[in-house]
PDB file of N, CA and C in Angstrom:
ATOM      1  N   UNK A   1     153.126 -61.756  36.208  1.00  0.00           N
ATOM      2  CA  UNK A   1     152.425 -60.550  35.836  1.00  0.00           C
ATOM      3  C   UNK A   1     153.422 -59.550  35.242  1.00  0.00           C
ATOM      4  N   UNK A   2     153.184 -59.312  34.208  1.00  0.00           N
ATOM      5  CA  UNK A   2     153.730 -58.205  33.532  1.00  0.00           C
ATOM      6  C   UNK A   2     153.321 -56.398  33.957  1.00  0.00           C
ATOM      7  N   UNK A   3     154.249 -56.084  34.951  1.00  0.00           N
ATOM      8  CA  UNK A   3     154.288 -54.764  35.025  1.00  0.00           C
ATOM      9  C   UNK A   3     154.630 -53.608  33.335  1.00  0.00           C
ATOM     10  N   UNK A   4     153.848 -52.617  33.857  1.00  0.00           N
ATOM     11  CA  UNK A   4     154.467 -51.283  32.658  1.00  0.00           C
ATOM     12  C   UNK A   4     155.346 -50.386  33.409  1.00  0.00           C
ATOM     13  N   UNK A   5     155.887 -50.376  32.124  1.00  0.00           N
ATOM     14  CA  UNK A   5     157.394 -49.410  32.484  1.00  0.00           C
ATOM     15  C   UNK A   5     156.640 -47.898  33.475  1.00  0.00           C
ATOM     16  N   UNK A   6     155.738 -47.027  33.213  1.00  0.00           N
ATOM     17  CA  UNK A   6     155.204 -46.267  33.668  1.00  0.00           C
ATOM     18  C   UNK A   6     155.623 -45.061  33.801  1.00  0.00           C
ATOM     19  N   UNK A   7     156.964 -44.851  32.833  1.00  0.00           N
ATOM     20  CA  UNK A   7     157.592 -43.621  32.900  1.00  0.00           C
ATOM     21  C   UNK A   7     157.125 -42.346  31.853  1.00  0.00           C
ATOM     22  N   UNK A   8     156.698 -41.385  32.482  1.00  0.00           N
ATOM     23  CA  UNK A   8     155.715 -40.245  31.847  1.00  0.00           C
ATOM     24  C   UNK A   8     156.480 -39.531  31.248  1.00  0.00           C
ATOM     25  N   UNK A   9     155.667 -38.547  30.515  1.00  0.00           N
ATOM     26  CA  UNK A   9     156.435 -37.219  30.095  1.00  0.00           C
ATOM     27  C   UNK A   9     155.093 -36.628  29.419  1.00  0.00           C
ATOM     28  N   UNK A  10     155.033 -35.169  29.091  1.00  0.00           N
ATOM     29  CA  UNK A  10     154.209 -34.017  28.601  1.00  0.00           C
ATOM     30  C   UNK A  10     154.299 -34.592  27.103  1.00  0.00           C
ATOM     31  N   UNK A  11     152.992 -33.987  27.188  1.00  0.00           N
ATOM     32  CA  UNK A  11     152.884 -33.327  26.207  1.00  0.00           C
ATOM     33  C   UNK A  11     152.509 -32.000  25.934  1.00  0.00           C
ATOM     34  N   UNK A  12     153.060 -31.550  24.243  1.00  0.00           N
ATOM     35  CA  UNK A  12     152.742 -30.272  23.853  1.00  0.00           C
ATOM     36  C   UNK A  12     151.822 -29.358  24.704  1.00  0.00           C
ATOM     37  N   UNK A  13     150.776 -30.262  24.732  1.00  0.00           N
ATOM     38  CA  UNK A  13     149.736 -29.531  26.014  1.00  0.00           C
ATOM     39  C   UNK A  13     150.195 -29.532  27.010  1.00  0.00           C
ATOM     40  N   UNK A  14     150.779 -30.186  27.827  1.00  0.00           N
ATOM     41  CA  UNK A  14     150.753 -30.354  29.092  1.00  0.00           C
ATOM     42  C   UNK A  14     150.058 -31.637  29.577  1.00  0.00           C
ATOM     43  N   UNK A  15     149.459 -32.135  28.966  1.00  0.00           N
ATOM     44  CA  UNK A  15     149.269 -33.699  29.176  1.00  0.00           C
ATOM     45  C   UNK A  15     149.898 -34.252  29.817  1.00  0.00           C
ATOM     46  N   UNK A  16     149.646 -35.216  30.519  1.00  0.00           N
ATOM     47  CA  UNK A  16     150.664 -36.394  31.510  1.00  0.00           C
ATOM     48  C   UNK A  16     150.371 -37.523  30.434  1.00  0.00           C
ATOM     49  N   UNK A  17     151.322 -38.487  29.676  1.00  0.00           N
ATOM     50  CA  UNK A  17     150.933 -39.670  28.782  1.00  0.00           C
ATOM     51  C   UNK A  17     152.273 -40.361  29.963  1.00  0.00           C
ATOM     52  N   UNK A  18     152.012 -41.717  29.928  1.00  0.00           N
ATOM     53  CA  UNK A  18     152.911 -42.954  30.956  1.00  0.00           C
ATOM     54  C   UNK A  18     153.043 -43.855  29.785  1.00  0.00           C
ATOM     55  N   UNK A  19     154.161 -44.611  29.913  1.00  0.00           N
ATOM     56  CA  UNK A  19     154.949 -45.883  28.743  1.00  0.00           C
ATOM     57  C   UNK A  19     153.849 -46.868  29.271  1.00  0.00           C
ATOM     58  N   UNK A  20     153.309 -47.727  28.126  1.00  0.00           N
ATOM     59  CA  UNK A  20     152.812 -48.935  28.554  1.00  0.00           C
ATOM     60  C   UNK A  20     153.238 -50.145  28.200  1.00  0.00           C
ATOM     61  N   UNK A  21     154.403 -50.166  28.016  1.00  0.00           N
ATOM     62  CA  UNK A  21     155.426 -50.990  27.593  1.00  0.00           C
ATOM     63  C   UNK A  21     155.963 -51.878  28.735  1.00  0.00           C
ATOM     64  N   UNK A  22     156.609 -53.040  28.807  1.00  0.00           N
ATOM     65  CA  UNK A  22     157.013 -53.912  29.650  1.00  0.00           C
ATOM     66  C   UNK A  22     158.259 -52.585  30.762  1.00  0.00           C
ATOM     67  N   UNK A  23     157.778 -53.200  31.895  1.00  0.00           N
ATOM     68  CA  UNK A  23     159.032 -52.186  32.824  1.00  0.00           C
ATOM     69  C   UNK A  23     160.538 -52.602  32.258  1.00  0.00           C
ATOM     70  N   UNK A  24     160.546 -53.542  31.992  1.00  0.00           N
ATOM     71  CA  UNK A  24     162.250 -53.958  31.338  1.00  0.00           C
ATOM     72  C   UNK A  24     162.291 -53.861  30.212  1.00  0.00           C
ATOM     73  N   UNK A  25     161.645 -52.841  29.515  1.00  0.00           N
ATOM     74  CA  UNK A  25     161.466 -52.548  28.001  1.00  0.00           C
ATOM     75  C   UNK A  25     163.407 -52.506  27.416  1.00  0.00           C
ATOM     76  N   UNK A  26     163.495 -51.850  26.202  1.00  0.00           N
ATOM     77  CA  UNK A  26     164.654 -51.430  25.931  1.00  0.00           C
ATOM     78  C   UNK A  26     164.117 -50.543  25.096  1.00  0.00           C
ATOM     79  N   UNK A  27     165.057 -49.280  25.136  1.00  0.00           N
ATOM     80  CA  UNK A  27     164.322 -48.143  23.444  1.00  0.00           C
ATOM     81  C   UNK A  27     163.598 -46.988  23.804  1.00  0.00           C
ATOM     82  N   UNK A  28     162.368 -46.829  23.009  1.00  0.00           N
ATOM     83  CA  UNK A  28     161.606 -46.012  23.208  1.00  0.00           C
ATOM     84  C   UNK A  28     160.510 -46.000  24.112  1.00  0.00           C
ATOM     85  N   UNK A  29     160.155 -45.014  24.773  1.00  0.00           N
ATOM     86  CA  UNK A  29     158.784 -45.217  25.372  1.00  0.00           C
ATOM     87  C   UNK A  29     157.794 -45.020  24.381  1.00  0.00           C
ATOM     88  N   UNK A  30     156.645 -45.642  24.697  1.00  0.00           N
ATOM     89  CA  UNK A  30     155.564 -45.746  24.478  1.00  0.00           C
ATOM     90  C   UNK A  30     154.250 -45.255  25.348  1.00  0.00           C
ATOM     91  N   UNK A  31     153.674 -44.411  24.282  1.00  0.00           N
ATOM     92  CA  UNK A  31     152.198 -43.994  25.329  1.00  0.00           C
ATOM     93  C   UNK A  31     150.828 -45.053  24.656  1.00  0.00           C
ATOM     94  N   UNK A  32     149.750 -44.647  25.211  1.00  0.00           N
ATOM     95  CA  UNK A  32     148.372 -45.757  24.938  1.00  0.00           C
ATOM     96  C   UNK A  32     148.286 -45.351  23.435  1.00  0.00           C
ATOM     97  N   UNK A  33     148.345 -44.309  23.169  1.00  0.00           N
ATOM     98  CA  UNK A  33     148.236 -43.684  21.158  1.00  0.00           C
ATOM     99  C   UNK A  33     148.885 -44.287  20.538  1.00  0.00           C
ATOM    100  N   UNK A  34     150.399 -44.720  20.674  1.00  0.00           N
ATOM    101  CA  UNK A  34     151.367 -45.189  20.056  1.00  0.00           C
ATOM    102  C   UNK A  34     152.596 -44.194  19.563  1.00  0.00           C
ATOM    103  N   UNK A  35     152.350 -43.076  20.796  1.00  0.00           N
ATOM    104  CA  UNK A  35     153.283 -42.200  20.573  1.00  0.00           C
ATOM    105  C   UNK A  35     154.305 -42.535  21.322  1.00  0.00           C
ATOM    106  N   UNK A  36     155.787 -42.361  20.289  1.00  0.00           N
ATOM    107  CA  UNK A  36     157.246 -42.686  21.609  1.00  0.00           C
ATOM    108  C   UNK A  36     157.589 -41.820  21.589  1.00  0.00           C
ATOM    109  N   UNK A  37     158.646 -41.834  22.437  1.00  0.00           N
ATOM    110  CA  UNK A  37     159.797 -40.466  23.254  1.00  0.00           C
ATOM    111  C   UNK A  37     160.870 -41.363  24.182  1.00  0.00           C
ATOM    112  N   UNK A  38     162.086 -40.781  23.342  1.00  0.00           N
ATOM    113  CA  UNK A  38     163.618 -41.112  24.303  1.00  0.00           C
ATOM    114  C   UNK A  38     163.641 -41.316  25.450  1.00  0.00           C
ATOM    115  N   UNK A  39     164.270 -42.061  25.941  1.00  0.00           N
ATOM    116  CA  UNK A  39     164.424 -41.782  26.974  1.00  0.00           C
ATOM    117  C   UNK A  39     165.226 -40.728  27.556  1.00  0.00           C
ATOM    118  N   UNK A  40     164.497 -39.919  28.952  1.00  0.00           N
ATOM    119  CA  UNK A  40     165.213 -38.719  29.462  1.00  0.00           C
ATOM    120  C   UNK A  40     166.460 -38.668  29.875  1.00  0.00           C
ATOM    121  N   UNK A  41     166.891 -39.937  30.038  1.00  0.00           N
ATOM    122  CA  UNK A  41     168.766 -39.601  30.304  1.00  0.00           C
ATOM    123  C   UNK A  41     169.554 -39.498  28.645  1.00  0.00           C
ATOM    124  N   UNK A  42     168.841 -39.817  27.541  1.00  0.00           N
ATOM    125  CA  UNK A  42     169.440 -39.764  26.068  1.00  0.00           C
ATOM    126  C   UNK A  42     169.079 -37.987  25.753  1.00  0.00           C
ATOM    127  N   UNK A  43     167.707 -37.711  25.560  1.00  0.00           N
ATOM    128  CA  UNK A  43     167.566 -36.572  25.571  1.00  0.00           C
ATOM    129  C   UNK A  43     168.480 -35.330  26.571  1.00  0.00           C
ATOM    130  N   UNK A  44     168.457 -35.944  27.207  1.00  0.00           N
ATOM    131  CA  UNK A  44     169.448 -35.122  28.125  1.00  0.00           C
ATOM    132  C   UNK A  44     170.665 -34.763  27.954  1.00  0.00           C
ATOM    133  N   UNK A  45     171.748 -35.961  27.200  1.00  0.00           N
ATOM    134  CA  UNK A  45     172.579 -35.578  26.935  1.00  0.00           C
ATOM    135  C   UNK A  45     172.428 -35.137  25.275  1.00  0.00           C
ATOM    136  N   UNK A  46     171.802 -35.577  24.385  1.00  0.00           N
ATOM    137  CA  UNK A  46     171.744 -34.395  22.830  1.00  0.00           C
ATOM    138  C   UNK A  46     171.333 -32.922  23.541  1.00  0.00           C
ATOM    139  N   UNK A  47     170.587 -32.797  23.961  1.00  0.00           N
ATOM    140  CA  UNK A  47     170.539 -31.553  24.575  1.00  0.00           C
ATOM    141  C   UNK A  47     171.765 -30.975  24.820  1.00  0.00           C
ATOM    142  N   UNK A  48     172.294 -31.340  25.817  1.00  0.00           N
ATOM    143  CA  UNK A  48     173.624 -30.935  26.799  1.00  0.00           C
ATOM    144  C   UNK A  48     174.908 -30.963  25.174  1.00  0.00           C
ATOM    145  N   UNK A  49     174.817 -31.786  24.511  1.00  0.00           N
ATOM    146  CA  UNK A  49     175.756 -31.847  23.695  1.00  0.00           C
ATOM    147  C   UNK A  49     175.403 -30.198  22.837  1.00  0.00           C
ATOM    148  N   UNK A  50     174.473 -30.134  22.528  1.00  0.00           N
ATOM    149  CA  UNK A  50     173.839 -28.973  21.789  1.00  0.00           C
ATOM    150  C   UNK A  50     173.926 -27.717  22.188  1.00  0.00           C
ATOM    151  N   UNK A  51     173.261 -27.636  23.833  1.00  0.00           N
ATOM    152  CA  UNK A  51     173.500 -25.846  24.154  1.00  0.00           C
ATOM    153  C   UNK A  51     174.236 -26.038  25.152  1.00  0.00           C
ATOM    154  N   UNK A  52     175.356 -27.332  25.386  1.00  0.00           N
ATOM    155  CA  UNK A  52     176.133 -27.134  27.055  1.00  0.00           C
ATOM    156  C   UNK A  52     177.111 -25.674  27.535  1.00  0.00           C
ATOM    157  N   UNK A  53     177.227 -25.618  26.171  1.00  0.00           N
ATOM    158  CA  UNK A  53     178.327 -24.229  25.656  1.00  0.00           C
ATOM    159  C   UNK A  53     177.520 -22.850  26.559  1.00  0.00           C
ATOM    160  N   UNK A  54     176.741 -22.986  26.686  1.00  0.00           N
ATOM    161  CA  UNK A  54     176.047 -21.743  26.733  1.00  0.00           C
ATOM    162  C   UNK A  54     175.219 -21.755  28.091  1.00  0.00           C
ATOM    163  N   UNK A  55     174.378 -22.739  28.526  1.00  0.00           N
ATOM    164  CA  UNK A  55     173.260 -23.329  29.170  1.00  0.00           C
ATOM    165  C   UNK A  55     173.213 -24.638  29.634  1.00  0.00           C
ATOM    166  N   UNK A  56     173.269 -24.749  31.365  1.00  0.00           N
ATOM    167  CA  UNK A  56     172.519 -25.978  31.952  1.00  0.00           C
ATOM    168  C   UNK A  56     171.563 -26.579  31.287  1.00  0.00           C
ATOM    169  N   UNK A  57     171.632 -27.724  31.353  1.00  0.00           N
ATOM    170  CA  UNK A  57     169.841 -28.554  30.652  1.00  0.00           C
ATOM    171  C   UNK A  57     169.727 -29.286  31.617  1.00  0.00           C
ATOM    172  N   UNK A  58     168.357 -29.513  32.526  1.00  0.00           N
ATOM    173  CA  UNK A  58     168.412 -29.897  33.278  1.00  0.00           C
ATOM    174  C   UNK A  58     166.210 -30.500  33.090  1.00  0.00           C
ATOM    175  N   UNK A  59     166.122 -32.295  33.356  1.00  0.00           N
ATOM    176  CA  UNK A  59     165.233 -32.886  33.310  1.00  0.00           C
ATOM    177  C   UNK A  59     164.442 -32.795  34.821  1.00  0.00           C
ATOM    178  N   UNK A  60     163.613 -32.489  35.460  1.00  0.00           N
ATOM    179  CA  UNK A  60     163.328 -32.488  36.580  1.00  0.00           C
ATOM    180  C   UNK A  60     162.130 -33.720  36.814  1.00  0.00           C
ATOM    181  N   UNK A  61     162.056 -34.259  35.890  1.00  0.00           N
ATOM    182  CA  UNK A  61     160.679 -35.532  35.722  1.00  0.00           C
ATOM    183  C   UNK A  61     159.564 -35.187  35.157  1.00  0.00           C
ATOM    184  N   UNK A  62     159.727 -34.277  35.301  1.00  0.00           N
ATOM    185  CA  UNK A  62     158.399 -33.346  34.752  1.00  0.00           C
ATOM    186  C   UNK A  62     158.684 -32.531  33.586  1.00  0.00           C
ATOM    187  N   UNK A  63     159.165 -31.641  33.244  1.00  0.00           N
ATOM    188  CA  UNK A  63     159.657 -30.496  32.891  1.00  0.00           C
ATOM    189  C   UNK A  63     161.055 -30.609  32.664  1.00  0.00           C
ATOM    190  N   UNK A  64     161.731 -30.182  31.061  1.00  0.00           N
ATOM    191  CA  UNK A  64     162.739 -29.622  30.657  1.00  0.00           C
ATOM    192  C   UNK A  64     163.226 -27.969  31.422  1.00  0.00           C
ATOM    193  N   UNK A  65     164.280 -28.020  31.523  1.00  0.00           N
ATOM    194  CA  UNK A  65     164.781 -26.622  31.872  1.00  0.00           C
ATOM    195  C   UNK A  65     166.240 -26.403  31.712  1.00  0.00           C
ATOM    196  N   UNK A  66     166.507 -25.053  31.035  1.00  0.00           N
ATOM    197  CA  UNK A  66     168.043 -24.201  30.524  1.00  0.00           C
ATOM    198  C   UNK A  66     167.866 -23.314  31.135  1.00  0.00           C
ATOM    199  N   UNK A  67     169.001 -23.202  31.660  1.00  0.00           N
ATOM    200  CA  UNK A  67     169.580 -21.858  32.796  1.00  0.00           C
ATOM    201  C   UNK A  67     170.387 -21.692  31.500  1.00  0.00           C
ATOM    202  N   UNK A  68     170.964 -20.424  31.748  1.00  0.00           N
ATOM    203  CA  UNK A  68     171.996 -19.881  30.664  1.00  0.00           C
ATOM    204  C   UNK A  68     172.781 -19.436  31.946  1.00  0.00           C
ATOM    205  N   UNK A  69     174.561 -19.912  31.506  1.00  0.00           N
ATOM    206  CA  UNK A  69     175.046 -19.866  32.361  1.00  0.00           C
ATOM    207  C   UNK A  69     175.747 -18.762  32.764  1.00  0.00           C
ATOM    208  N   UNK A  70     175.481 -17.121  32.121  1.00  0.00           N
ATOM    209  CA  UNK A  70     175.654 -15.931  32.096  1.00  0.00           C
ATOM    210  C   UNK A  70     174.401 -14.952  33.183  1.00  0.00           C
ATOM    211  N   UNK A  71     174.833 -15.362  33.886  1.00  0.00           N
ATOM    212  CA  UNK A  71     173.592 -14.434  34.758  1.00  0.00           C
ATOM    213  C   UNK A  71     173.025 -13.017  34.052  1.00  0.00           C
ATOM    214  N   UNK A  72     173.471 -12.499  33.926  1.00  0.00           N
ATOM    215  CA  UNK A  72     172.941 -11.063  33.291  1.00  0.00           C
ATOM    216  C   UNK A  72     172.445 -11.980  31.567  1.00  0.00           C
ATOM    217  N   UNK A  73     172.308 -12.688  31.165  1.00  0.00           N
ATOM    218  CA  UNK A  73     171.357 -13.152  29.926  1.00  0.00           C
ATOM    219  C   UNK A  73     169.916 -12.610  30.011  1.00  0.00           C
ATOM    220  N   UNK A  74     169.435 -12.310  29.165  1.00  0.00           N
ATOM    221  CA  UNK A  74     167.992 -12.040  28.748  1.00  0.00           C
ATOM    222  C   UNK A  74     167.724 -13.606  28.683  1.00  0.00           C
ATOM    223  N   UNK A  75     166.597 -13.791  29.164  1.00  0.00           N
ATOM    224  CA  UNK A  75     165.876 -15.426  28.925  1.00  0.00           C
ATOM    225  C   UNK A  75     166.842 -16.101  29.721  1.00  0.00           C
ATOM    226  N   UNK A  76     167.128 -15.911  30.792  1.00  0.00           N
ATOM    227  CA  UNK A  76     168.003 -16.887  31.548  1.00  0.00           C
ATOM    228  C   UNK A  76     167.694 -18.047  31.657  1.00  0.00           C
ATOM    229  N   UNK A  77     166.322 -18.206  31.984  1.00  0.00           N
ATOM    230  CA  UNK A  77     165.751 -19.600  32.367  1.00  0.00           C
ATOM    231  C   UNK A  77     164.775 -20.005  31.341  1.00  0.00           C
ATOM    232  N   UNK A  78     164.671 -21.257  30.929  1.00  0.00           N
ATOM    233  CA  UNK A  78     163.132 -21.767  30.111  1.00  0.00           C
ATOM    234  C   UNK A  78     162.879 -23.087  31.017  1.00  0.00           C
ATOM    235  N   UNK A  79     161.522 -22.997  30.714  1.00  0.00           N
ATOM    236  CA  UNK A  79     160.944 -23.892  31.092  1.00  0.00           C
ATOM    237  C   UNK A  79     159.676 -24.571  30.633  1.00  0.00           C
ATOM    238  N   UNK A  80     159.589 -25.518  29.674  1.00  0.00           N
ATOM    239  CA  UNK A  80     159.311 -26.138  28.800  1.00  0.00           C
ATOM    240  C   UNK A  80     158.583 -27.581  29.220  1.00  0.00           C
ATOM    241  N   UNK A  81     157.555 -28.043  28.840  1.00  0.00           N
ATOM    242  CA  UNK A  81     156.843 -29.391  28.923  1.00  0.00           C
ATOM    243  C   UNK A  81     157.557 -30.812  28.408  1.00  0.00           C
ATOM    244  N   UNK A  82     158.232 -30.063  27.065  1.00  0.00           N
ATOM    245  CA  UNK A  82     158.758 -30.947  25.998  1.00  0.00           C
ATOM    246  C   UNK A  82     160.387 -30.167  25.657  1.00  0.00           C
ATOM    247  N   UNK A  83     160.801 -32.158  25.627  1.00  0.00           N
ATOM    248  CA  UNK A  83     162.413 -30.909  24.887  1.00  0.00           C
ATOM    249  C   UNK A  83     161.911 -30.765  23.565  1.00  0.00           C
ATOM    250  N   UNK A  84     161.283 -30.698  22.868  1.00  0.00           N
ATOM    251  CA  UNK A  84     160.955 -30.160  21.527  1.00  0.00           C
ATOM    252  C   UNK A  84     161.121 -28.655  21.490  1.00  0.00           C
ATOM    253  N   UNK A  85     159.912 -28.318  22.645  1.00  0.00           N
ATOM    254  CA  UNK A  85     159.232 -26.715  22.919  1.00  0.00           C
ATOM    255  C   UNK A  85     160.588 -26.599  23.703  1.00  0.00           C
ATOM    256  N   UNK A  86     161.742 -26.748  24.421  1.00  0.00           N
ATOM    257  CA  UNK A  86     162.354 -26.163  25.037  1.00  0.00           C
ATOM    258  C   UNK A  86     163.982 -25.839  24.111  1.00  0.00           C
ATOM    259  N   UNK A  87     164.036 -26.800  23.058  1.00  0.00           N
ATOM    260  CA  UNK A  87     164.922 -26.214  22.122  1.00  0.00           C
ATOM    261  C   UNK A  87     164.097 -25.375  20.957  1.00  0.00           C
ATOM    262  N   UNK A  88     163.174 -25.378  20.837  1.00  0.00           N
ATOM    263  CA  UNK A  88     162.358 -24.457  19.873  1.00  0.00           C
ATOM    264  C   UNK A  88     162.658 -23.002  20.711  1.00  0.00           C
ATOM    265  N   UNK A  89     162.083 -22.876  21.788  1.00  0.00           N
ATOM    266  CA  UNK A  89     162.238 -21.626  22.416  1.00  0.00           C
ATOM    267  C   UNK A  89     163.912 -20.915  22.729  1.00  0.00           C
ATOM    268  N   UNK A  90     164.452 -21.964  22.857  1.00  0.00           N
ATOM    269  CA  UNK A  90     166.278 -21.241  23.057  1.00  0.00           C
ATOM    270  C   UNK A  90     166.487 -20.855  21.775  1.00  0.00           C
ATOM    271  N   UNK A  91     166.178 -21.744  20.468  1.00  0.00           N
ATOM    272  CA  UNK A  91     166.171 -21.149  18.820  1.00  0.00           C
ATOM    273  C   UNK A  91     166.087 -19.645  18.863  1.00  0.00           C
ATOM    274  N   UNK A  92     164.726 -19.542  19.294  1.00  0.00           N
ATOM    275  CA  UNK A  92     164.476 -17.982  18.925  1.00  0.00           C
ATOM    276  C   UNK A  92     165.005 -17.123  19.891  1.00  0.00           C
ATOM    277  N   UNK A  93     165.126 -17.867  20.955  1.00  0.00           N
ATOM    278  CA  UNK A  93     165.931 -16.493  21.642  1.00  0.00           C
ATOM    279  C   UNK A  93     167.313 -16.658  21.326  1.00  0.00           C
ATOM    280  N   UNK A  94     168.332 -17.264  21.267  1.00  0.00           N
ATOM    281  CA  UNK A  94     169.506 -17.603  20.921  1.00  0.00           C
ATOM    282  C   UNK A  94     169.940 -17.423  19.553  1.00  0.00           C
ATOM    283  N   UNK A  95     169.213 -18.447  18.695  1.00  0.00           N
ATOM    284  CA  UNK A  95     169.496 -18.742  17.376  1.00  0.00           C
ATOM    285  C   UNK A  95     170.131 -19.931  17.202  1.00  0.00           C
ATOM    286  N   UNK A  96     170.825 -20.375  16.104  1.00  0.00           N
ATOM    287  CA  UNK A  96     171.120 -21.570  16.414  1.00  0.00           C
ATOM    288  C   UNK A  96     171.891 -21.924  17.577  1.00  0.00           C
ATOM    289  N   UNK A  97     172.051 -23.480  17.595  1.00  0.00           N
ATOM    290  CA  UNK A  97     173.078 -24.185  18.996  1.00  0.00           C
ATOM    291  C   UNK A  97     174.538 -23.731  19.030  1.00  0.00           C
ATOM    292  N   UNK A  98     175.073 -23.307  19.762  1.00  0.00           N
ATOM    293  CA  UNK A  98     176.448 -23.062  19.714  1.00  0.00           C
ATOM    294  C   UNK A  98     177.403 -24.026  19.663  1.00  0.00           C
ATOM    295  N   UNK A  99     176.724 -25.527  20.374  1.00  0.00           N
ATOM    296  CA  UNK A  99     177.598 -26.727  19.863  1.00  0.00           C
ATOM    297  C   UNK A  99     178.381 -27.406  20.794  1.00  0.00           C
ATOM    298  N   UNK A 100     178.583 -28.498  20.885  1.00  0.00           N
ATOM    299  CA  UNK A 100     179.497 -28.399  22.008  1.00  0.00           C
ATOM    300  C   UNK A 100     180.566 -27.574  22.981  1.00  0.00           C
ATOM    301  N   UNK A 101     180.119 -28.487  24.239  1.00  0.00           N
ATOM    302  CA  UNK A 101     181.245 -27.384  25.026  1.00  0.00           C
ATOM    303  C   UNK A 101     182.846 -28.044  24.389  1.00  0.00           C
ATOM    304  N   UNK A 102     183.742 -26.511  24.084  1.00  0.00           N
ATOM    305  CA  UNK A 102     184.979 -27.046  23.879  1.00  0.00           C
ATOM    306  C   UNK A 102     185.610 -27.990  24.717  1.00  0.00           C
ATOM    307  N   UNK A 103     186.422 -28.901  23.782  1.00  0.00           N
ATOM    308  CA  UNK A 103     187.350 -29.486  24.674  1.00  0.00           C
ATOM    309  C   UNK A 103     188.733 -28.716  25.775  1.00  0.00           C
ATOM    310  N   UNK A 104     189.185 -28.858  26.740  1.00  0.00           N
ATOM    311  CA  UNK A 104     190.171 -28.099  27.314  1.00  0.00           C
ATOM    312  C   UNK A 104     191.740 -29.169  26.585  1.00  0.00           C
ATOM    313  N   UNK A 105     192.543 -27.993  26.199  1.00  0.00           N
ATOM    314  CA  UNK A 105     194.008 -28.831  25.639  1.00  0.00           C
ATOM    315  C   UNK A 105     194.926 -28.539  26.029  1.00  0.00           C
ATOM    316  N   UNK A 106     195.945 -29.150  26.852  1.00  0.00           N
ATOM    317  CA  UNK A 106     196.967 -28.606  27.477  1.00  0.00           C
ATOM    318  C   UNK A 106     197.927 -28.226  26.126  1.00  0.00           C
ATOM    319  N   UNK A 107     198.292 -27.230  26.531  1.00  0.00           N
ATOM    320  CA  UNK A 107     199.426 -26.582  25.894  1.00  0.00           C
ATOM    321  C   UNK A 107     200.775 -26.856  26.024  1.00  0.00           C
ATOM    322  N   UNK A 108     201.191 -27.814  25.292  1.00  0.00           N
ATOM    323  CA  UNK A 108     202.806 -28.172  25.121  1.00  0.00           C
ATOM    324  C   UNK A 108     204.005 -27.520  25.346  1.00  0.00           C
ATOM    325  N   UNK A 109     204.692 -27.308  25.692  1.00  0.00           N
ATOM    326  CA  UNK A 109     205.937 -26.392  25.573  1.00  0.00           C
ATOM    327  C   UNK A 109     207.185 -27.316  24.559  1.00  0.00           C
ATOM    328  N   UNK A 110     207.865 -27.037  23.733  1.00  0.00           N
ATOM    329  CA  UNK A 110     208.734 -27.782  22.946  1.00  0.00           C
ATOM    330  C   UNK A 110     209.885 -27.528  23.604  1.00  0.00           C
ATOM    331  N   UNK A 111     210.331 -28.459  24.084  1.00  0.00           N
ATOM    332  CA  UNK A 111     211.800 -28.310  24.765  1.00  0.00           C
ATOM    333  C   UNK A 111     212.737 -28.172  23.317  1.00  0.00           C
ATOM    334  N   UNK A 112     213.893 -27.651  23.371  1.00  0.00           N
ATOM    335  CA  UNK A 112     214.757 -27.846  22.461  1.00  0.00           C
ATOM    336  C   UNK A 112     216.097 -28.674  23.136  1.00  0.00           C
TER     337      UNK A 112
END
């Protein structure tokens, strides 16, 4: 018997759609429409690559969410159905992505 993968996510509305794809799929999910979506540990990190500089991104199974990691921020928190709607909304409050978090570089000293 072929189980489905069964892993959900929102929609725009708020919809619950589930993968009906083999549980040992590989790739994209799939809903009954023929709509796909990443998987949430990939999304997670383009996200994180995008506003880590600035903001937690954090998947809760349900729901996208950015803390901004400046407490006194206006819009500290979002909380979003879709990472679509949840980088759409940091857009306008933010503006564009700030980009990765820098790398840290140790600083050399040149002996002579």
């Amino acid at each position: 018997m072929n189980r489905s993968c069964l892993e959900a996510h929102l929609t725009s509305a708020g919809r619950t759609r589930r993968c009906v794809r083999a549980r040992t799929h590989e790739g994209a999910h799939m809903d009954e429409y023929g709509d796909t979506w990443a998987p949430p540990a990939q999304v997670l990190a383009e996200l994180t690559s995008r506003w880590g500089r600035t903001h937690k991104i954090a998947w809760t199974g349900r729901f996208w969410l950015a803390t901004h990691h400046h407490p006194r921020a206006p819009w500290r928190s979002q909380i979003e159905p879709t990472p679509e709607q949840l980088e759409s909304r940091l857009r306008a409050h933010y503006g564009m992505p700030p980009g990765p978090p820098a790398e840290r570089t140790k600083r050399r000293r040149d002996v002579p």
